[in-house]
PDB file of N, CA and C in Angstrom:
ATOM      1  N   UNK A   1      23.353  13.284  16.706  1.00  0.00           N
ATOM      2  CA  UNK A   1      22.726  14.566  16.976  1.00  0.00           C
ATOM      3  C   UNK A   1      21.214  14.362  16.978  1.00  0.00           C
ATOM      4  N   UNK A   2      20.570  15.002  17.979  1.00  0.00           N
ATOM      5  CA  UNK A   2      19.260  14.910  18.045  1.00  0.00           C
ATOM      6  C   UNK A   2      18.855  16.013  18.155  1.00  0.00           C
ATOM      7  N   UNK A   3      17.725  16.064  16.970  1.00  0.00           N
ATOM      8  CA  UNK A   3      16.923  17.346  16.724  1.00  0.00           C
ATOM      9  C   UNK A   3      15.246  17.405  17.411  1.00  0.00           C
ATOM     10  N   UNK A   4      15.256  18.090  18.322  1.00  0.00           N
ATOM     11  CA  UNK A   4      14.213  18.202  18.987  1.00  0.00           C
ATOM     12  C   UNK A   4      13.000  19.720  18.123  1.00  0.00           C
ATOM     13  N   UNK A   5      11.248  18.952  18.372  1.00  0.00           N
ATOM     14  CA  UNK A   5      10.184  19.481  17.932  1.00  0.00           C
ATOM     15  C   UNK A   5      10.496  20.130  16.378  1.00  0.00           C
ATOM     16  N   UNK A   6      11.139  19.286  15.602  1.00  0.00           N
ATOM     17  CA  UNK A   6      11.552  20.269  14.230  1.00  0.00           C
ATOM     18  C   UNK A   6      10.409  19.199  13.189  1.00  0.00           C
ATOM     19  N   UNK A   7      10.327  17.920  13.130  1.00  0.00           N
ATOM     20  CA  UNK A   7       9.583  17.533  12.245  1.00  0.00           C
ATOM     21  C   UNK A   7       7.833  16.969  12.397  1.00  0.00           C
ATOM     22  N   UNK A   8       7.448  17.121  11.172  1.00  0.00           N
ATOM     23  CA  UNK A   8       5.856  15.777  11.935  1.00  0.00           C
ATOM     24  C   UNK A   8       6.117  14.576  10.334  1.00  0.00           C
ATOM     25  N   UNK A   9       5.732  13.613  10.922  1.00  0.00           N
ATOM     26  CA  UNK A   9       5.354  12.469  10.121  1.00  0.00           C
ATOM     27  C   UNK A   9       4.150  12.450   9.512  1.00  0.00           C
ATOM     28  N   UNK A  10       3.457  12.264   8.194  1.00  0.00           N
ATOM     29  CA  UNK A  10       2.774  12.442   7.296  1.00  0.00           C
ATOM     30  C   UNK A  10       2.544  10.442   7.534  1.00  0.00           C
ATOM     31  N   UNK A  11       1.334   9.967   7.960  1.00  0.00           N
ATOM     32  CA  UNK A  11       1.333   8.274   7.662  1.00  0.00           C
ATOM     33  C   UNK A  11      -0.033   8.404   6.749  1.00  0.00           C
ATOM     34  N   UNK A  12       0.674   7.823   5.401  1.00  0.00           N
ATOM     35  CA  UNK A  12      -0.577   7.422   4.037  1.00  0.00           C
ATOM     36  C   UNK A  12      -0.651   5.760   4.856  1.00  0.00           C
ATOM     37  N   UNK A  13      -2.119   5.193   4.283  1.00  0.00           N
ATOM     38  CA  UNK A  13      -2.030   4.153   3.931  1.00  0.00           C
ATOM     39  C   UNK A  13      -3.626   4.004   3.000  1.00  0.00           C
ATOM     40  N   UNK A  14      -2.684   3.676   1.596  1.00  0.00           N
ATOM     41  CA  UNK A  14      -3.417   3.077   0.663  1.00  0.00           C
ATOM     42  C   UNK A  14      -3.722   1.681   0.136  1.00  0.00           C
ATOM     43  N   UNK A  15      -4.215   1.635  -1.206  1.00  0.00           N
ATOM     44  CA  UNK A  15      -4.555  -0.043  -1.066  1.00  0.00           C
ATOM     45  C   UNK A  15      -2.958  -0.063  -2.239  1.00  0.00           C
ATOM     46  N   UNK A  16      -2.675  -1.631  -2.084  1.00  0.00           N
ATOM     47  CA  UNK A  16      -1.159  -2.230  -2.770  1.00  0.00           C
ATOM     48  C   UNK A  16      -1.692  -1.083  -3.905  1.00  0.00           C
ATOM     49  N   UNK A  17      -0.167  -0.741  -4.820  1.00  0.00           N
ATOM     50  CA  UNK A  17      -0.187  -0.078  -5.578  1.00  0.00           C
ATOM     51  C   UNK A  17      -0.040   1.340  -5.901  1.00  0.00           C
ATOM     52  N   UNK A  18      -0.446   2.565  -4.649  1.00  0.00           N
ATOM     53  CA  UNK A  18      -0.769   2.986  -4.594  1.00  0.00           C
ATOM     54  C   UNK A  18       0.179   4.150  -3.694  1.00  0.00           C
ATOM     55  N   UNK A  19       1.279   3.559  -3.542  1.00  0.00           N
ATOM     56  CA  UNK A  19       2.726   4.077  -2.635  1.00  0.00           C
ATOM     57  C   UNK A  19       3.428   5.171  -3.936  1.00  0.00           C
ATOM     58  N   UNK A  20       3.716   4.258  -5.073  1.00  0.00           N
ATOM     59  CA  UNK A  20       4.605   5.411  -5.517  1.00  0.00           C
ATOM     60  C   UNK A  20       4.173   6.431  -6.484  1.00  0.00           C
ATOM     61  N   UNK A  21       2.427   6.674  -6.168  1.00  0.00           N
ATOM     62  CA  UNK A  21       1.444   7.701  -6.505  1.00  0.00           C
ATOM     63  C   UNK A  21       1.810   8.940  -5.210  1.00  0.00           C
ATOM     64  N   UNK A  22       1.783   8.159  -3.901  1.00  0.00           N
ATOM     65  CA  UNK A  22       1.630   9.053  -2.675  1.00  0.00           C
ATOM     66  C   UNK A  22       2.845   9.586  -2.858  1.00  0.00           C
ATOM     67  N   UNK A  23       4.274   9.152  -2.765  1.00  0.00           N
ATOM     68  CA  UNK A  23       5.537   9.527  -3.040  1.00  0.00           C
ATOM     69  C   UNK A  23       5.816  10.807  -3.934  1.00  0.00           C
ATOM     70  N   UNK A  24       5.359  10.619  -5.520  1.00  0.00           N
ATOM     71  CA  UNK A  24       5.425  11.294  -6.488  1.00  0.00           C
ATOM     72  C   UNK A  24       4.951  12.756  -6.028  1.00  0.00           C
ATOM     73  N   UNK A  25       3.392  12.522  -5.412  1.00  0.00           N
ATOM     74  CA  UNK A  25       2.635  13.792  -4.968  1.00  0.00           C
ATOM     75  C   UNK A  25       3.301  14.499  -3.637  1.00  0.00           C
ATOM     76  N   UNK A  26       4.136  13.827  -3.047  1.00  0.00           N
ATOM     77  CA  UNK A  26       4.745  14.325  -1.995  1.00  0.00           C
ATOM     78  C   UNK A  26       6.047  14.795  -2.252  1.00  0.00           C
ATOM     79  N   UNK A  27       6.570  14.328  -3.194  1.00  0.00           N
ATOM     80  CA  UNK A  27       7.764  15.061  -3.641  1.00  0.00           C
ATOM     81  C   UNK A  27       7.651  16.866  -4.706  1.00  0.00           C
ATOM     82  N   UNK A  28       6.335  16.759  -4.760  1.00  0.00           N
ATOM     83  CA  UNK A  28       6.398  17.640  -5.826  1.00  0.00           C
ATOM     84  C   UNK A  28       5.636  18.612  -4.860  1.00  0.00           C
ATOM     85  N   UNK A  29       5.608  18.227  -3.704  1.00  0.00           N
ATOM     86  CA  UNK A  29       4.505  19.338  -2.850  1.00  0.00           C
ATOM     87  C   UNK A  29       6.059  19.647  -2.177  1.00  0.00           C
ATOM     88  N   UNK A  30       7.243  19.055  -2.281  1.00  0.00           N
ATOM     89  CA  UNK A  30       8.525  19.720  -1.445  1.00  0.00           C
ATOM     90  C   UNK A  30       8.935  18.942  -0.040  1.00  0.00           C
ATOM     91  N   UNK A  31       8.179  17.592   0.211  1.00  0.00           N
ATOM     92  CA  UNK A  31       8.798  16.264   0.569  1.00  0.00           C
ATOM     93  C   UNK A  31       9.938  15.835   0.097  1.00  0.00           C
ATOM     94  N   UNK A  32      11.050  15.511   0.473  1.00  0.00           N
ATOM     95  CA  UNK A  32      12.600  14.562   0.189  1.00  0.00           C
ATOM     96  C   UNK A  32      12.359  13.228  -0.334  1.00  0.00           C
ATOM     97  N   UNK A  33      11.142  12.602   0.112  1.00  0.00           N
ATOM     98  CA  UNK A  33      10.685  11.226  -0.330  1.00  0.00           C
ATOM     99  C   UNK A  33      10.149  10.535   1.189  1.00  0.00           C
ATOM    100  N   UNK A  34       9.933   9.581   1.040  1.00  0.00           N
ATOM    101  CA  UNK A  34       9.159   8.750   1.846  1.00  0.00           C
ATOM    102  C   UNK A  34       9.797   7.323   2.130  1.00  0.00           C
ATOM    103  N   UNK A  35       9.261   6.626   3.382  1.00  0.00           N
ATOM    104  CA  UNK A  35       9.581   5.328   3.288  1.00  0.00           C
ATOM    105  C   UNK A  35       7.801   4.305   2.914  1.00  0.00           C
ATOM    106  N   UNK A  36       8.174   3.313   2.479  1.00  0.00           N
ATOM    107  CA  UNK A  36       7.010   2.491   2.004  1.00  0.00           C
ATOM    108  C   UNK A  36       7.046   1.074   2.611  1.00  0.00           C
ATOM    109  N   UNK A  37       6.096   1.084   3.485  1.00  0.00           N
ATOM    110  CA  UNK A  37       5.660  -0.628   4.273  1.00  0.00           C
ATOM    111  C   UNK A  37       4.666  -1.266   3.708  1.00  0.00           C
ATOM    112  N   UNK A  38       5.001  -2.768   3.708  1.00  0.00           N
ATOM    113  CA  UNK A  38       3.438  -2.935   3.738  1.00  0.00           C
ATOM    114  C   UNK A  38       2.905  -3.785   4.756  1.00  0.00           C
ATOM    115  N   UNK A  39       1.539  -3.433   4.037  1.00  0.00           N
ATOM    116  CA  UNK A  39       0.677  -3.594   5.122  1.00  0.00           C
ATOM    117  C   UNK A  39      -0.734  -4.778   5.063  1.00  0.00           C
ATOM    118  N   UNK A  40      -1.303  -5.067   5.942  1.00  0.00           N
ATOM    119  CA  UNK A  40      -3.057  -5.461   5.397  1.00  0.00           C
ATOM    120  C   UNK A  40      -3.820  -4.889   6.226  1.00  0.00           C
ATOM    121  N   UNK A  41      -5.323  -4.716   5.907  1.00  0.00           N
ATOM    122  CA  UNK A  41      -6.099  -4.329   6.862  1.00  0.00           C
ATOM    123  C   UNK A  41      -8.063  -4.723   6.908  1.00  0.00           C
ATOM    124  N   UNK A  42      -8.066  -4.398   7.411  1.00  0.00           N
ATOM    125  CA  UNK A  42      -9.834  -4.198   6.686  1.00  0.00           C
ATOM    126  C   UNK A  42     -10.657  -3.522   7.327  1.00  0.00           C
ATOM    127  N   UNK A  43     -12.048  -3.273   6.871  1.00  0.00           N
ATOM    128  CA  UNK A  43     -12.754  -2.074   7.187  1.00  0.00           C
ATOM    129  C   UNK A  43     -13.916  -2.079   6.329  1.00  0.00           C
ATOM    130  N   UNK A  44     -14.992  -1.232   6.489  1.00  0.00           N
ATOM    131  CA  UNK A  44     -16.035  -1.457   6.294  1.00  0.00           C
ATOM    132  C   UNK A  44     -16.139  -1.655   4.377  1.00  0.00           C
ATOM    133  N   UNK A  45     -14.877  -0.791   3.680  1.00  0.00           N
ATOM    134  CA  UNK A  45     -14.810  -1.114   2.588  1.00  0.00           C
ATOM    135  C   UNK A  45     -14.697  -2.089   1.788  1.00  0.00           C
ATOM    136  N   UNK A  46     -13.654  -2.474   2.321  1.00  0.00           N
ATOM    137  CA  UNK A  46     -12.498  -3.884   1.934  1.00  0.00           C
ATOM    138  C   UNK A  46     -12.963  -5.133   2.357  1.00  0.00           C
ATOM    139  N   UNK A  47     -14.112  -5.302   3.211  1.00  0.00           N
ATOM    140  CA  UNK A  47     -15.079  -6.737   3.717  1.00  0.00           C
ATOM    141  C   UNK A  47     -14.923  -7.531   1.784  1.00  0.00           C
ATOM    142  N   UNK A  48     -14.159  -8.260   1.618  1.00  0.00           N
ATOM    143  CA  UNK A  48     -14.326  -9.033   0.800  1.00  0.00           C
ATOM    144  C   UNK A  48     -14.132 -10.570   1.153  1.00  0.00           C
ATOM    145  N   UNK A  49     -14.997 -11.476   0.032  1.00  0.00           N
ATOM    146  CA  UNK A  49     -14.750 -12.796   0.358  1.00  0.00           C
ATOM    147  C   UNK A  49     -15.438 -13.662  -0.761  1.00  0.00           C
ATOM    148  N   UNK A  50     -13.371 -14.965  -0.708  1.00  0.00           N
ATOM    149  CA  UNK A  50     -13.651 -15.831  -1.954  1.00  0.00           C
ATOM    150  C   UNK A  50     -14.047 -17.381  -1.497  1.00  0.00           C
ATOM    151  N   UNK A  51     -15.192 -17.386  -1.574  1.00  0.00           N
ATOM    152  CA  UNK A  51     -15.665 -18.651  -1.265  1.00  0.00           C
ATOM    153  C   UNK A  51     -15.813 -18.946   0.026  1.00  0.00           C
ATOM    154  N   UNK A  52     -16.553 -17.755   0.770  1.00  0.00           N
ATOM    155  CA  UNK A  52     -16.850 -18.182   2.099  1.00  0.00           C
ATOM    156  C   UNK A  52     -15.313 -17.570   2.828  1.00  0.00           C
ATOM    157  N   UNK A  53     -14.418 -17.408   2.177  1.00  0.00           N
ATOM    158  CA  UNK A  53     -13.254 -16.766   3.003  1.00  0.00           C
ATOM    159  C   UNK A  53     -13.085 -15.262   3.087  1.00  0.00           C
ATOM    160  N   UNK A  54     -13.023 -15.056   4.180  1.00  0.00           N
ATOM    161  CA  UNK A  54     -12.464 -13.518   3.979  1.00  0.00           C
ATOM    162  C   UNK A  54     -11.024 -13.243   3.427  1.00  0.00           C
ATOM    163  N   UNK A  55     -10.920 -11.800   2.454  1.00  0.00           N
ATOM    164  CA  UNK A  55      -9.898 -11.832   1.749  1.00  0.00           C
ATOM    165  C   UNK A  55      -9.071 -10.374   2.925  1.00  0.00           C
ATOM    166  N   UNK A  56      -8.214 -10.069   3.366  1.00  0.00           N
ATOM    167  CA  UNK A  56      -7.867  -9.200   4.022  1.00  0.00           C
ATOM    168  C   UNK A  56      -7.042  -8.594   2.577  1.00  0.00           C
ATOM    169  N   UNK A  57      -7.589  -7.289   2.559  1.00  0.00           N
ATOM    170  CA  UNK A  57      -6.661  -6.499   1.201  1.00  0.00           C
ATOM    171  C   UNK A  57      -4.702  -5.912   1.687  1.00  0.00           C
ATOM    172  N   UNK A  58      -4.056  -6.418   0.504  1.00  0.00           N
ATOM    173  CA  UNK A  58      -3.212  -5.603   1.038  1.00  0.00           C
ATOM    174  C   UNK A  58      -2.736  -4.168   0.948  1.00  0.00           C
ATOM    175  N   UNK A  59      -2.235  -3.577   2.173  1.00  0.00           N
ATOM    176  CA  UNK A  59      -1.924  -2.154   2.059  1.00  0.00           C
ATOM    177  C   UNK A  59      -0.311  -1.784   1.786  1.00  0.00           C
ATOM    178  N   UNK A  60      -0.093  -0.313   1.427  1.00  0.00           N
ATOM    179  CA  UNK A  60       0.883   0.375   1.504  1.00  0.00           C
ATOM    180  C   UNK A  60       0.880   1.611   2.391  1.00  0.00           C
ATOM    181  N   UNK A  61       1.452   1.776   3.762  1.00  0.00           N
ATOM    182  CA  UNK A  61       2.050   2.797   4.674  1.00  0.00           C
ATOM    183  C   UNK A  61       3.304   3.414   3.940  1.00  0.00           C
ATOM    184  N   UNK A  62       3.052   4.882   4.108  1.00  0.00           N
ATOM    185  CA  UNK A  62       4.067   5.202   3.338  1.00  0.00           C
ATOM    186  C   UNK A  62       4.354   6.282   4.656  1.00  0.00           C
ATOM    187  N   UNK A  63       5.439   6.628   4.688  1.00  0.00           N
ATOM    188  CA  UNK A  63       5.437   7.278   6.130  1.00  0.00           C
ATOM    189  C   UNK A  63       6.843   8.652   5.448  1.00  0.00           C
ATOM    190  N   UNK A  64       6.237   9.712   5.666  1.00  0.00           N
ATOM    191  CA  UNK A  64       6.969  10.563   5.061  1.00  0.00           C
ATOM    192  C   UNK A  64       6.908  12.135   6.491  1.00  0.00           C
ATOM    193  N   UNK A  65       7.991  12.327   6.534  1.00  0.00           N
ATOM    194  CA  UNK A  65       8.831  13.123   7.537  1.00  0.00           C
ATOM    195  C   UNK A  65       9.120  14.408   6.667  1.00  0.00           C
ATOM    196  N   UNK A  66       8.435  15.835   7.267  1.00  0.00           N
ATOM    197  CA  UNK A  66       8.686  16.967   6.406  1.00  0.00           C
ATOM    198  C   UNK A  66       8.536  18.095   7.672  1.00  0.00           C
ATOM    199  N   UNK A  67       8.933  19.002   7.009  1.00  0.00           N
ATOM    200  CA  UNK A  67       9.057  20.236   7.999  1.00  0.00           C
ATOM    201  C   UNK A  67       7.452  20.486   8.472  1.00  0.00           C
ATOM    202  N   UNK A  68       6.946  21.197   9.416  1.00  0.00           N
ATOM    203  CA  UNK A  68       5.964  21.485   9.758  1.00  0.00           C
ATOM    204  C   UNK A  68       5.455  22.933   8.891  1.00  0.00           C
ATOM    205  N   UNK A  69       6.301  23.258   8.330  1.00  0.00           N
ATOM    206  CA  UNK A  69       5.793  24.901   7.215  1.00  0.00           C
ATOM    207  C   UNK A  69       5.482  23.902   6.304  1.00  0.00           C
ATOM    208  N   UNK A  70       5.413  22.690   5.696  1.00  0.00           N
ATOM    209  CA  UNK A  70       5.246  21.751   4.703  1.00  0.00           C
ATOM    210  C   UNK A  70       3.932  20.990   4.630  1.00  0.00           C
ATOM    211  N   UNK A  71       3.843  20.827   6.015  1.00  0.00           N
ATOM    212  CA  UNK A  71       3.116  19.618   6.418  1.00  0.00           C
ATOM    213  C   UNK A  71       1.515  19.790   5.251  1.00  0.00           C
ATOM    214  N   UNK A  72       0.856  21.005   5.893  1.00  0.00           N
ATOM    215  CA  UNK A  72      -0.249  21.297   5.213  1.00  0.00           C
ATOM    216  C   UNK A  72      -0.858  21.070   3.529  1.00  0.00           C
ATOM    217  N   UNK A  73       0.576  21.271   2.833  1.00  0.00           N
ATOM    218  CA  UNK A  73       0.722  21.423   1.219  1.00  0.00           C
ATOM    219  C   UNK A  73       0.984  19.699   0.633  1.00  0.00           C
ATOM    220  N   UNK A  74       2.040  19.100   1.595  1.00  0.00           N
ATOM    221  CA  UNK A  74       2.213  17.684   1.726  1.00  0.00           C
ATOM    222  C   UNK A  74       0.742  16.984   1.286  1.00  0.00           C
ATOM    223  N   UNK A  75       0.560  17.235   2.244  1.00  0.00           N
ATOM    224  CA  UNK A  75      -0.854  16.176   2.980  1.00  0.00           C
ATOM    225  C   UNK A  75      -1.934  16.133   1.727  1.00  0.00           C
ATOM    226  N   UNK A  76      -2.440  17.637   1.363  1.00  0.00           N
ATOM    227  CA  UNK A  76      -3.314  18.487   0.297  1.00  0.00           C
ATOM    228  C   UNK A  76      -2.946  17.295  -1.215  1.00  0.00           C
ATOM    229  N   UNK A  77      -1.528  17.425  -1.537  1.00  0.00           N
ATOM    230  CA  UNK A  77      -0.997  16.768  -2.764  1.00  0.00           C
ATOM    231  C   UNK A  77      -1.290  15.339  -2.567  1.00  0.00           C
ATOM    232  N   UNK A  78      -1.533  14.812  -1.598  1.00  0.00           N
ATOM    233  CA  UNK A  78      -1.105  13.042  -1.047  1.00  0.00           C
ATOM    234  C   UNK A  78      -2.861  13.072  -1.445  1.00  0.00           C
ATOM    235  N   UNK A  79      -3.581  13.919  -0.535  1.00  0.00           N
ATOM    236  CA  UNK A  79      -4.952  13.380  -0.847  1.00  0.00           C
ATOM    237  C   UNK A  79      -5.451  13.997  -1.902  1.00  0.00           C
ATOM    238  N   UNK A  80      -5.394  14.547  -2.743  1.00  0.00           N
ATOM    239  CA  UNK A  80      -5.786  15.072  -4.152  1.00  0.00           C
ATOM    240  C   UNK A  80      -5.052  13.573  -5.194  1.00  0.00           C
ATOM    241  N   UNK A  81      -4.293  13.234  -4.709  1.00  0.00           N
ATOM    242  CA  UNK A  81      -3.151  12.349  -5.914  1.00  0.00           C
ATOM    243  C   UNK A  81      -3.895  10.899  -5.875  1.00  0.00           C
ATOM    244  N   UNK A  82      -4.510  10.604  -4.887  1.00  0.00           N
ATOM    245  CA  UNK A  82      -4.747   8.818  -4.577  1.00  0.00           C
ATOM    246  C   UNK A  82      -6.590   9.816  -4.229  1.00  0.00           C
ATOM    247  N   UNK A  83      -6.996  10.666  -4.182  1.00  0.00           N
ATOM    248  CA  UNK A  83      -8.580  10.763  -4.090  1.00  0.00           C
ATOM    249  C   UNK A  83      -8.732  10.020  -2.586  1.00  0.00           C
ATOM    250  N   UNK A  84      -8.046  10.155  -1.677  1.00  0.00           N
ATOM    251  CA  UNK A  84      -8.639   9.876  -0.409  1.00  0.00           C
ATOM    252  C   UNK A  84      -9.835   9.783   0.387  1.00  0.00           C
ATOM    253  N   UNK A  85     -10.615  10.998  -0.504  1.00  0.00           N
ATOM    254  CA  UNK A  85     -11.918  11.432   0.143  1.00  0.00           C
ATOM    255  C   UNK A  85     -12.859  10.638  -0.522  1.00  0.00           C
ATOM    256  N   UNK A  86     -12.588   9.559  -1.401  1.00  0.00           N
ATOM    257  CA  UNK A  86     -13.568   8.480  -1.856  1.00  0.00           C
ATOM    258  C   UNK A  86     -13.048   7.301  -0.838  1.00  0.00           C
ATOM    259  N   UNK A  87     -14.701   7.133  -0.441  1.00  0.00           N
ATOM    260  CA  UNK A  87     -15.109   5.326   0.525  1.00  0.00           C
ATOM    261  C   UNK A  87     -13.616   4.241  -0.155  1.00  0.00           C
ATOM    262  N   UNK A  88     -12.906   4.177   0.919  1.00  0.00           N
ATOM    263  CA  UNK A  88     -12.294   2.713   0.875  1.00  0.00           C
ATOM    264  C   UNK A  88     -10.831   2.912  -0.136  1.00  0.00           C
ATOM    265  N   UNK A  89     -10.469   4.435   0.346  1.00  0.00           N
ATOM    266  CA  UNK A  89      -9.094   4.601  -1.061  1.00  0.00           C
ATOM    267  C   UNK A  89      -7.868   4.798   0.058  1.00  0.00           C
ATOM    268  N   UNK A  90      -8.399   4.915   1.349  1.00  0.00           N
ATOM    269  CA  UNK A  90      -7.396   5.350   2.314  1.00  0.00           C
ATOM    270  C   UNK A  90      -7.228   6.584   3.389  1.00  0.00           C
ATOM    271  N   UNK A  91      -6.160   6.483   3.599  1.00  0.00           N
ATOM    272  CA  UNK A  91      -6.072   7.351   5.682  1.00  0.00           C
ATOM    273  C   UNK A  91      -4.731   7.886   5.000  1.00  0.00           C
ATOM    274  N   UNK A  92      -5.328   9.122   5.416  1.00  0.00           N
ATOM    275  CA  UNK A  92      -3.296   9.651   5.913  1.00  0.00           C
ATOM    276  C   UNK A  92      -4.183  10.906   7.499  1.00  0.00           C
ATOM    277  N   UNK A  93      -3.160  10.461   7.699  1.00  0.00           N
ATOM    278  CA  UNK A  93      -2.805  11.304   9.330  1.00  0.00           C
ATOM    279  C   UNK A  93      -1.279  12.126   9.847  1.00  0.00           C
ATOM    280  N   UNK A  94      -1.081  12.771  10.253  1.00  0.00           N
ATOM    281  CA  UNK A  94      -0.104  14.232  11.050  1.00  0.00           C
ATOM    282  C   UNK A  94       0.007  13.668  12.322  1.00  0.00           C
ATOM    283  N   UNK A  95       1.736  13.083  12.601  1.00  0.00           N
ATOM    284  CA  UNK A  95       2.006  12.544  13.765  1.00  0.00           C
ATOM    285  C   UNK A  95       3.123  13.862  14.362  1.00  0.00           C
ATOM    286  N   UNK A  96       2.950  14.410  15.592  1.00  0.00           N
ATOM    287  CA  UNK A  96       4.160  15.245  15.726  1.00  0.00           C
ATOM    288  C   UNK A  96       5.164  14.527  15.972  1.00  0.00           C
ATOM    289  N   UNK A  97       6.860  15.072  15.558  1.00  0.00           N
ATOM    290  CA  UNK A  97       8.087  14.354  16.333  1.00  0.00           C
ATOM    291  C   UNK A  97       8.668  15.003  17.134  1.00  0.00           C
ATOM    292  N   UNK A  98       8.689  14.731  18.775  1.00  0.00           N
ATOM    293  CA  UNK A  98       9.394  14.875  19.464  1.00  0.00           C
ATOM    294  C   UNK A  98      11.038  15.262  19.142  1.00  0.00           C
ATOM    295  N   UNK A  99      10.974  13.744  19.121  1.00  0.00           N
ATOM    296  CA  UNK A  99      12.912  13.929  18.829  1.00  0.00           C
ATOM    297  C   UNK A  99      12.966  12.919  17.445  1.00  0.00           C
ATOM    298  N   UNK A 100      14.277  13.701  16.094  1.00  0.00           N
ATOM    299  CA  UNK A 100      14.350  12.245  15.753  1.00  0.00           C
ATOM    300  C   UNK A 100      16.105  12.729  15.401  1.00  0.00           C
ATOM    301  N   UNK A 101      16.307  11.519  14.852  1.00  0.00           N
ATOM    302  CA  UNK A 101      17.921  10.789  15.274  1.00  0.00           C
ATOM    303  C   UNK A 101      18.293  10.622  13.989  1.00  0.00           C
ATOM    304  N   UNK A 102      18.909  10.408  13.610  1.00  0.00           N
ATOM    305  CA  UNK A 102      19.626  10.462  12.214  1.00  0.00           C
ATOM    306  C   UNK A 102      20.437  10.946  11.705  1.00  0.00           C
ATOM    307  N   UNK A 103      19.491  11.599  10.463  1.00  0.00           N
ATOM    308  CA  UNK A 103      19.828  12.077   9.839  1.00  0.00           C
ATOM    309  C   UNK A 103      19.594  13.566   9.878  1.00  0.00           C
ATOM    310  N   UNK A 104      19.764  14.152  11.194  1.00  0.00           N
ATOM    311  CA  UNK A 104      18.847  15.131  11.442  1.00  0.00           C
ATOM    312  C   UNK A 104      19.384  16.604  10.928  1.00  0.00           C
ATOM    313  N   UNK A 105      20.793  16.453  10.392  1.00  0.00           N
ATOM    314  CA  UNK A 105      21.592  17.919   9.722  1.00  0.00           C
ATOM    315  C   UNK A 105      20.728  18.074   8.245  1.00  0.00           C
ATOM    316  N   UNK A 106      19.580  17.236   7.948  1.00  0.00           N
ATOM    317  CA  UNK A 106      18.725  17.565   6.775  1.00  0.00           C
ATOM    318  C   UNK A 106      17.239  17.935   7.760  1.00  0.00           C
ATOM    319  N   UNK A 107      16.835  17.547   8.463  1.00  0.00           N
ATOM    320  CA  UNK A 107      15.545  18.196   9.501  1.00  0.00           C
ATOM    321  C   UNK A 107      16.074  18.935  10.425  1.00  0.00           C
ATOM    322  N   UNK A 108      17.809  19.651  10.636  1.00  0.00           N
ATOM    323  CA  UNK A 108      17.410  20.893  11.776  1.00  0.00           C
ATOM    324  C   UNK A 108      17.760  21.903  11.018  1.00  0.00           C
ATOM    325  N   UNK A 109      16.797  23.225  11.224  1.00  0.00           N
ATOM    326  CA  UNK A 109      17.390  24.524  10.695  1.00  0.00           C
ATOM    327  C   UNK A 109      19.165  24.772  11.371  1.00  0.00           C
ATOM    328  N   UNK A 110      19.790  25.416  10.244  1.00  0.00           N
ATOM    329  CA  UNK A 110      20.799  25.876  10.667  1.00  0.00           C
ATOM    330  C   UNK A 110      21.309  26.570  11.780  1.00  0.00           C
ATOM    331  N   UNK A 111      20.272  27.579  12.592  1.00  0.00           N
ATOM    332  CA  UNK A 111      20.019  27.792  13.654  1.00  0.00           C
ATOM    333  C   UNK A 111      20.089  27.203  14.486  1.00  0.00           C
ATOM    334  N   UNK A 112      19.555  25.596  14.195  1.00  0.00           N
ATOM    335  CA  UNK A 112      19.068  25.031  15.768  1.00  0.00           C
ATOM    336  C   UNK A 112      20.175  23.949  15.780  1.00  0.00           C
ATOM    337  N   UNK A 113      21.268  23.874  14.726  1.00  0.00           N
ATOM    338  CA  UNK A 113      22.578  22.763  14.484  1.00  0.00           C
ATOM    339  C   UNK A 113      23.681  23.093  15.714  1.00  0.00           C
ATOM    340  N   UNK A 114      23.750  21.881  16.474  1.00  0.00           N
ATOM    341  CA  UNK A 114      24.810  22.151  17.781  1.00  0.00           C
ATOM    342  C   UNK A 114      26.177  22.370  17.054  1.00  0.00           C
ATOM    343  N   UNK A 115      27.479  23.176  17.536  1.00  0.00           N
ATOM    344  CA  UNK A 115      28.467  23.830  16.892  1.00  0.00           C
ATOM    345  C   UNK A 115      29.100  22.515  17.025  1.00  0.00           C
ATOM    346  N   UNK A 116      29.781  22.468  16.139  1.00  0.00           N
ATOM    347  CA  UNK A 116      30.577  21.101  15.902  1.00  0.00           C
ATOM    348  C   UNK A 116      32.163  21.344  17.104  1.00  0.00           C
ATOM    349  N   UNK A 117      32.396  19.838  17.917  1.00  0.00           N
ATOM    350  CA  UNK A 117      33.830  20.191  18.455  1.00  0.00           C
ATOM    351  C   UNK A 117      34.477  19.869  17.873  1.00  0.00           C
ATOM    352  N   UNK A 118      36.215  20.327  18.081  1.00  0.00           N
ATOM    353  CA  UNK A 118      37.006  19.435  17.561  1.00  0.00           C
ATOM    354  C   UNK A 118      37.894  19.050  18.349  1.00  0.00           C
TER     355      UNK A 118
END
């Protein structure tokens, strides 16, 4: 079953460590939970280096899927919880979803659930 324009994706990415802070704050803002990648990156913060080497820091993408009446309160908890708005702590961004596939009898309103055949 595919549920069309019902969710957006929430993408954190913090430095290692720093995933099952974003999680916690997203569950308690009324998120189901999240998935957690990792990652590396760098940027004007993270320019570090040991002995003439550059060190690339590693990251955590945490990629969390919530209703769009959610999205706003989500996001608020994720960057209040990890302090986002301090130099070099991290990105989160609001991806819309088209379509997604799954598990989608937990992301479609009851309304929008195709009638089951038999």
């Amino acid at each position: 079953m595919l549920c069309e324009g019902c969710k957006e994706l929430i993408v954190t990415i913090v430095s290692k460590g720093w995933a099952e802070e974003v999680i916690r704050a997203s569950r308690e803002a009324g998120a189901e939970g999240g998935t957690i990648l990792m990652g590396r990156g760098t940027g004007i913060h993270e320019t570090q280096s040991l002995m003439g080497i550059p060190i690339e820091p590693e990251k955590e993408i945490i990629l969390t899927v919530v209703d769009p009446d959610l999205t706003k309160a989500v996001l608020e908890a994720i960057c209040t919880s990890v302090d986002l708005e301090a130099p070099g702590r991290g990105i989160a961004f609001v991806v819309p979803l088209q379509l997604v596939a799954g598990r989608t009898h937990k992301f479609c309103r009851l309304d929008e659930r195709p009638e089951k055949q038999d």
